[in-house]
C-alpha atoms as a PDB file:
ATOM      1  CA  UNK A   1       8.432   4.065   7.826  1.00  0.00           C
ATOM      2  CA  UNK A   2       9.796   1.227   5.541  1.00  0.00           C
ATOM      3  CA  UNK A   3      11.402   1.965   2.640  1.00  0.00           C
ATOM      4  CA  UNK A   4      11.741  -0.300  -0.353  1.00  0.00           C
ATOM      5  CA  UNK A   5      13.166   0.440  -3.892  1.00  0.00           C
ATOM      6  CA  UNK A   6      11.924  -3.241  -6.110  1.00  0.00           C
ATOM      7  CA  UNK A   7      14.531  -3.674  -9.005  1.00  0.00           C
ATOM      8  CA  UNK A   8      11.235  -4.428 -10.969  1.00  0.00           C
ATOM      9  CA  UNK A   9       7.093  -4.088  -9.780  1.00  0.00           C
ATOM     10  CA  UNK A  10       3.659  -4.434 -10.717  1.00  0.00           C
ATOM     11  CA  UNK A  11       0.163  -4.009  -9.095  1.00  0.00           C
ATOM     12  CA  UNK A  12      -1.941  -6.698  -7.994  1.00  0.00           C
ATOM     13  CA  UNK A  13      -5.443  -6.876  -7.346  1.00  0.00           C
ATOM     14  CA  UNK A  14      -6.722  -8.584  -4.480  1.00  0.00           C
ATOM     15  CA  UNK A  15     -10.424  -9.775  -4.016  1.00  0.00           C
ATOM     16  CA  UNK A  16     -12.482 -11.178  -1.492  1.00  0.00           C
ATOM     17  CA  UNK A  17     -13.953  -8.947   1.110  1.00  0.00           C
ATOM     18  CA  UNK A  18     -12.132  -6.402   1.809  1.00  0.00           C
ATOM     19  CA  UNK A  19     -10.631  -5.695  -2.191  1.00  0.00           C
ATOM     20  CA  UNK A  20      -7.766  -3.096  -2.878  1.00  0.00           C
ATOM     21  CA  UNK A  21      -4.145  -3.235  -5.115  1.00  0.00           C
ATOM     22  CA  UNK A  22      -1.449  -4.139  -3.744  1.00  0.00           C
ATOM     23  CA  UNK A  23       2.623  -3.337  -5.075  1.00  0.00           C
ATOM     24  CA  UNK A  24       4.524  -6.619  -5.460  1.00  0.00           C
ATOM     25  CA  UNK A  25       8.106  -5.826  -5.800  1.00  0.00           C
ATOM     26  CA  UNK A  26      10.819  -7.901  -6.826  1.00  0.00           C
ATOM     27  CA  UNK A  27      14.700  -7.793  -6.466  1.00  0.00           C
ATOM     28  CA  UNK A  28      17.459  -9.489  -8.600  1.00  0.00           C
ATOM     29  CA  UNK A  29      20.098 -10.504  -6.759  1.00  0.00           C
ATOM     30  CA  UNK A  30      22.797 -10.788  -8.735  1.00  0.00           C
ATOM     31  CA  UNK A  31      25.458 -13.151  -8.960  1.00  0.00           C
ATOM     32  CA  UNK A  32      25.945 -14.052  -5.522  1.00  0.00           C
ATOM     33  CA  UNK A  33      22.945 -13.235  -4.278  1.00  0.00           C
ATOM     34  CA  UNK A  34      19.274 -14.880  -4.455  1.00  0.00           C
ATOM     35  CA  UNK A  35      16.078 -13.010  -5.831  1.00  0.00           C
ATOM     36  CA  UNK A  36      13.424 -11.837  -3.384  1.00  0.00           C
ATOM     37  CA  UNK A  37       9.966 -10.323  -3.876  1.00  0.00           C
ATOM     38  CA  UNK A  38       8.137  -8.682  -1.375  1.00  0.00           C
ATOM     39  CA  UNK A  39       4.356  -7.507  -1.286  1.00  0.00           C
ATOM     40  CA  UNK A  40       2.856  -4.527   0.327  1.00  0.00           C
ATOM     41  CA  UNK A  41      -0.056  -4.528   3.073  1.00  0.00           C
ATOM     42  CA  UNK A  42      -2.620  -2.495   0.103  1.00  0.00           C
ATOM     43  CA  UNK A  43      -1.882   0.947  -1.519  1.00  0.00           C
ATOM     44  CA  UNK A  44      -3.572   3.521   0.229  1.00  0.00           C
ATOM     45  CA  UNK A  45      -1.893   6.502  -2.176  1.00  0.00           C
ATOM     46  CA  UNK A  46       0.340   7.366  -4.721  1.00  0.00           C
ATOM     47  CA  UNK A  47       2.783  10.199  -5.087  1.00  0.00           C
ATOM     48  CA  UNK A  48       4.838  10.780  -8.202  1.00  0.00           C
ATOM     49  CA  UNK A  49       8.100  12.844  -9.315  1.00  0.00           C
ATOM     50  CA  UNK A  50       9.903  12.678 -12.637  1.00  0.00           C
ATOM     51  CA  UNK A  51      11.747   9.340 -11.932  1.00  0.00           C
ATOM     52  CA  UNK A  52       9.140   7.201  -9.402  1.00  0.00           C
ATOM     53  CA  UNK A  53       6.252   6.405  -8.207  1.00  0.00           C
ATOM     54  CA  UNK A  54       5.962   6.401  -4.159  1.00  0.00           C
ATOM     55  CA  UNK A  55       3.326   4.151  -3.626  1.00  0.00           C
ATOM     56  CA  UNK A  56       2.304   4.190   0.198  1.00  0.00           C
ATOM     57  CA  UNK A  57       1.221   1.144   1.835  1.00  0.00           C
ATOM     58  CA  UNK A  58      -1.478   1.110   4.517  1.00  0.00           C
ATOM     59  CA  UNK A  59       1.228  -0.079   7.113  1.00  0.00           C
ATOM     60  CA  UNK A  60       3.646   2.397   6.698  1.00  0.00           C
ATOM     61  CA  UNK A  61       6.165   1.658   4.260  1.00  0.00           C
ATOM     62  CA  UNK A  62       6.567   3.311   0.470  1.00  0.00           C
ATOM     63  CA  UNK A  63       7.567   1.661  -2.339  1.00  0.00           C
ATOM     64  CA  UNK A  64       9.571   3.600  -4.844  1.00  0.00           C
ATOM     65  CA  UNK A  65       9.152   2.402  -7.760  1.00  0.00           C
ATOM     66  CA  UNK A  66      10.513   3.774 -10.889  1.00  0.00           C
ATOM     67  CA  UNK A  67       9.234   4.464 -14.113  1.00  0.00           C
ATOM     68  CA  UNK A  68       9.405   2.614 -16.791  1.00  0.00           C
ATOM     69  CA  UNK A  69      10.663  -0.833 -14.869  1.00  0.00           C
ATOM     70  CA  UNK A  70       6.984  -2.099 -14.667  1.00  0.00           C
ATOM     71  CA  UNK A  71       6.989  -6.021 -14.459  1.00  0.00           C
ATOM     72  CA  UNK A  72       8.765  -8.634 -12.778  1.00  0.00           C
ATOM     73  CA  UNK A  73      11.832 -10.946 -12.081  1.00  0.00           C
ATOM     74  CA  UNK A  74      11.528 -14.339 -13.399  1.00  0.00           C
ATOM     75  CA  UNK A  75      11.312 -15.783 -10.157  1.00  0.00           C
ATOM     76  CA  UNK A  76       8.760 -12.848  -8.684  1.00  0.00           C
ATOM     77  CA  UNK A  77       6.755 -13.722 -11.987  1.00  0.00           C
ATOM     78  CA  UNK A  78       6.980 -17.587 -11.048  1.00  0.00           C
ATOM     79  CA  UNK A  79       5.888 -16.316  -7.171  1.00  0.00           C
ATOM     80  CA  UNK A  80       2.997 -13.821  -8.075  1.00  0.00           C
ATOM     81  CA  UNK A  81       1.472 -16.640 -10.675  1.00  0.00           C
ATOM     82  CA  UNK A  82       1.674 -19.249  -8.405  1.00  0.00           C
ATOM     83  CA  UNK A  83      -0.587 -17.337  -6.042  1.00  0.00           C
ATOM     84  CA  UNK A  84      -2.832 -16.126  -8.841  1.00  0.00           C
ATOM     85  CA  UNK A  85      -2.950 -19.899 -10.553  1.00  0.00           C
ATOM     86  CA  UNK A  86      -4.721 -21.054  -6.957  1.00  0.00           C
ATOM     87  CA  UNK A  87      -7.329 -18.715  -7.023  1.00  0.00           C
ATOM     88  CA  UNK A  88      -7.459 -15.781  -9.980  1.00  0.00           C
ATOM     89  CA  UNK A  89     -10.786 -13.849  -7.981  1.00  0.00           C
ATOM     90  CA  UNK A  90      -8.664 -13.176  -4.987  1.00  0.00           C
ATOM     91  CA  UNK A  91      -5.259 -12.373  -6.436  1.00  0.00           C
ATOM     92  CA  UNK A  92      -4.903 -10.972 -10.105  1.00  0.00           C
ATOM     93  CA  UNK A  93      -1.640  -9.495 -11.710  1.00  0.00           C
ATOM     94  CA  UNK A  94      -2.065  -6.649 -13.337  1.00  0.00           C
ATOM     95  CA  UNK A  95      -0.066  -7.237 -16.283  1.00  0.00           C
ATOM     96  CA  UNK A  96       0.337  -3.925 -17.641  1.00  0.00           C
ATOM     97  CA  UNK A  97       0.853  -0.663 -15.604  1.00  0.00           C
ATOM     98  CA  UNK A  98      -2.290   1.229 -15.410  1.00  0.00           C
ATOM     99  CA  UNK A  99      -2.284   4.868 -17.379  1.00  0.00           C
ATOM    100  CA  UNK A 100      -4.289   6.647 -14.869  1.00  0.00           C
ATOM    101  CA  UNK A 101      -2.196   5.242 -12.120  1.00  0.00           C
ATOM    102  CA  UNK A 102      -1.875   8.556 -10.391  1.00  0.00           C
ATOM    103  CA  UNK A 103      -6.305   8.489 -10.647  1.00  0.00           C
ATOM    104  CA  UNK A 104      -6.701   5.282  -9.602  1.00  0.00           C
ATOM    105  CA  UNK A 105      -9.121   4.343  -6.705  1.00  0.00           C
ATOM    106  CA  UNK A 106      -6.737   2.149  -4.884  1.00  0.00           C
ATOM    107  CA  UNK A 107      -9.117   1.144  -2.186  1.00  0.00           C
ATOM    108  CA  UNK A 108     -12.288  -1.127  -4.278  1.00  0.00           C
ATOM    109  CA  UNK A 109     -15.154  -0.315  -3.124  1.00  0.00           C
ATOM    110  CA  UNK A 110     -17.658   2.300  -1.612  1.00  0.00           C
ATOM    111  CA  UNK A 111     -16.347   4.725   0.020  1.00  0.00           C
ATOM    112  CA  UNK A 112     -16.691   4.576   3.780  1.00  0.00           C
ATOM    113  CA  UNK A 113     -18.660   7.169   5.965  1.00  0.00           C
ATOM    114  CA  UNK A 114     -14.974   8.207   7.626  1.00  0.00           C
ATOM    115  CA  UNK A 115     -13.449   9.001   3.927  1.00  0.00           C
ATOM    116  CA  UNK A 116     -16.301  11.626   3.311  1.00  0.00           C
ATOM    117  CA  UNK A 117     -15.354  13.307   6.888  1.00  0.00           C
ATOM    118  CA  UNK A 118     -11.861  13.013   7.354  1.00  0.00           C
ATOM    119  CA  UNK A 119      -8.796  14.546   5.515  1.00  0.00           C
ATOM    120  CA  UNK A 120      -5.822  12.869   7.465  1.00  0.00           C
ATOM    121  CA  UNK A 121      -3.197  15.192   5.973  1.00  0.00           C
ATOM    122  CA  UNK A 122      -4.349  17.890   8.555  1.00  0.00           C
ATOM    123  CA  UNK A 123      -4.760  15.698  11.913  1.00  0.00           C
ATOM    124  CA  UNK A 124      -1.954  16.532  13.780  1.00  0.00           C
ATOM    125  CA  UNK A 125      -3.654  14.447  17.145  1.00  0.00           C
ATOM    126  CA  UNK A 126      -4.998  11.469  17.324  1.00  0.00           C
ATOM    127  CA  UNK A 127      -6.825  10.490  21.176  1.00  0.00           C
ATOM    128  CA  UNK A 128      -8.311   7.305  21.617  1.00  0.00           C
ATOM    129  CA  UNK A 129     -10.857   7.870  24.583  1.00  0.00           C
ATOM    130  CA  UNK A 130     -12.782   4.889  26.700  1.00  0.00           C
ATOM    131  CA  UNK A 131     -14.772   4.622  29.937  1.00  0.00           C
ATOM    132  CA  UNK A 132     -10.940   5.275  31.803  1.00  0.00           C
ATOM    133  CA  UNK A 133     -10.581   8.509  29.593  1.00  0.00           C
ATOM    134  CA  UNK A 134      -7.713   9.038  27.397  1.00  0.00           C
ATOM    135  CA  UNK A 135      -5.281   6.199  27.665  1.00  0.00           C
ATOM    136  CA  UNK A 136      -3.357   6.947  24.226  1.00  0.00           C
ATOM    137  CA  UNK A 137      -2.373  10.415  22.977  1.00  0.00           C
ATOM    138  CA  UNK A 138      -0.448  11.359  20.312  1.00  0.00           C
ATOM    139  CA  UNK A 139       0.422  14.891  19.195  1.00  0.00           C
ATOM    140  CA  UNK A 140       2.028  14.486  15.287  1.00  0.00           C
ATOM    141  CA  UNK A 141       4.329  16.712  13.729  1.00  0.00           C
ATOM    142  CA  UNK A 142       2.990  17.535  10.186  1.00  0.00           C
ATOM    143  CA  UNK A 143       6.471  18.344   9.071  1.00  0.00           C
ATOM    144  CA  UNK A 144       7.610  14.944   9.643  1.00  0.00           C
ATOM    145  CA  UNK A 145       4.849  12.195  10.399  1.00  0.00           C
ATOM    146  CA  UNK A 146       1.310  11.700   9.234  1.00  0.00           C
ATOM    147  CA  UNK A 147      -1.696   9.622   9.902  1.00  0.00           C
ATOM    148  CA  UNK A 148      -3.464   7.259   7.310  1.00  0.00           C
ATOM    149  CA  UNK A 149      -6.181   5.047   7.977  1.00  0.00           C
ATOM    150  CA  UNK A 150      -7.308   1.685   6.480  1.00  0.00           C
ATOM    151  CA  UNK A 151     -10.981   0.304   7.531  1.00  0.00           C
ATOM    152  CA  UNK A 152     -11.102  -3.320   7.065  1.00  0.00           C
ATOM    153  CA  UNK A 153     -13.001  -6.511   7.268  1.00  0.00           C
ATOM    154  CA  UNK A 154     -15.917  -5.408   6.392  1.00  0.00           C
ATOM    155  CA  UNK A 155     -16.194  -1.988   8.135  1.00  0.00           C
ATOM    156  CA  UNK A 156     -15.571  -4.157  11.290  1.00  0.00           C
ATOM    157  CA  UNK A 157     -11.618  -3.025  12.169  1.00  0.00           C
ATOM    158  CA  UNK A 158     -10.382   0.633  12.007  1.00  0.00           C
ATOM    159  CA  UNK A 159      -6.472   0.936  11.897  1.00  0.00           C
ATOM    160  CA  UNK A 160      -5.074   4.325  12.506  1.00  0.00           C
ATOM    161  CA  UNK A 161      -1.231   4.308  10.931  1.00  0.00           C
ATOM    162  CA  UNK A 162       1.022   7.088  12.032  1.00  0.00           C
ATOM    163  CA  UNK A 163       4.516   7.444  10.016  1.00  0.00           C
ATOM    164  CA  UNK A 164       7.478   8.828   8.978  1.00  0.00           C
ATOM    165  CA  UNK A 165       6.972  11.220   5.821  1.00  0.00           C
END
């Protein structure tokens, strides 16, 4: 799993077909150093603890962000509205940090026939079977990896994510 701690972040909301936040983080670099931003693949959950947020992209990585340090860099700012300034449907900032963010629905959207059956926090094996029988196995260790899923373009691509707690 990635691990990323943004001097400064906010949530953006993407549009277009497949809509869901994402955390844009950005990182001042000081005075011999350059600023950076980075954005995450779409939050798929978010835990919290007196100090951060650990916001869990669908890829793997967590962001921990901390509280109260909602917003951006000058130069993430100048990256994030640059994006949102081409098109403002597919990528909005969310200028403020939500109140319910630990409530939020992070994935827009109905959800999907597999998020009514499945609770991933207690698969501990994932098989994916075809006509030569198993050809990938994985037994996980629930004390130190789990398994999130993200189902995407349209309902057309399942990824299966297995990481790191």
């Amino acid at each position: 799993m990635s691990l990323y701690n943004p001097d400064k972040w906010m949530l953006i909301k993407i549009g277009g077909t497949d809509p869901h936040y994402r955390v844009f983080g950005c990182w001042s670099g000081g005075y011999i150093g350059s600023d950076s931003w980075r954005m995450n693949s779409g939050i798929v959950r978010v835990e919290e603890d007196e100090e951060n947020y650990r916001i869990y992209g669908s890829s793997g990585s967590c962001y921990v962000c901390r509280k109260g340090m909602y917003g951006y860099t000058p130069y993430g700012y100048g990256i994030a509205k640059g994006y949102e300034d081409k098109d403002r449907e597919l990528f909005r900032i969310m200028e403020e940090e939500p109140e319910d963010i630990m409530n939020m629905d992070w994935i827009i959207g109905k959800p999907t026939d597999l998020d009514t059956m499945i609770n991933a926090k207690n698969i501990s094996r994932l098989e994916v079977i075809d006509e030569t029988g198993r050809p990938y196995v994985k037994y996980l260790d629930l004390a130190v990896e789990e398994l999130n899923y993200s189902v995407q373009d349209d309902g057309r691509t399942l990824k299966v994510f297995v990481s790191k707690l």
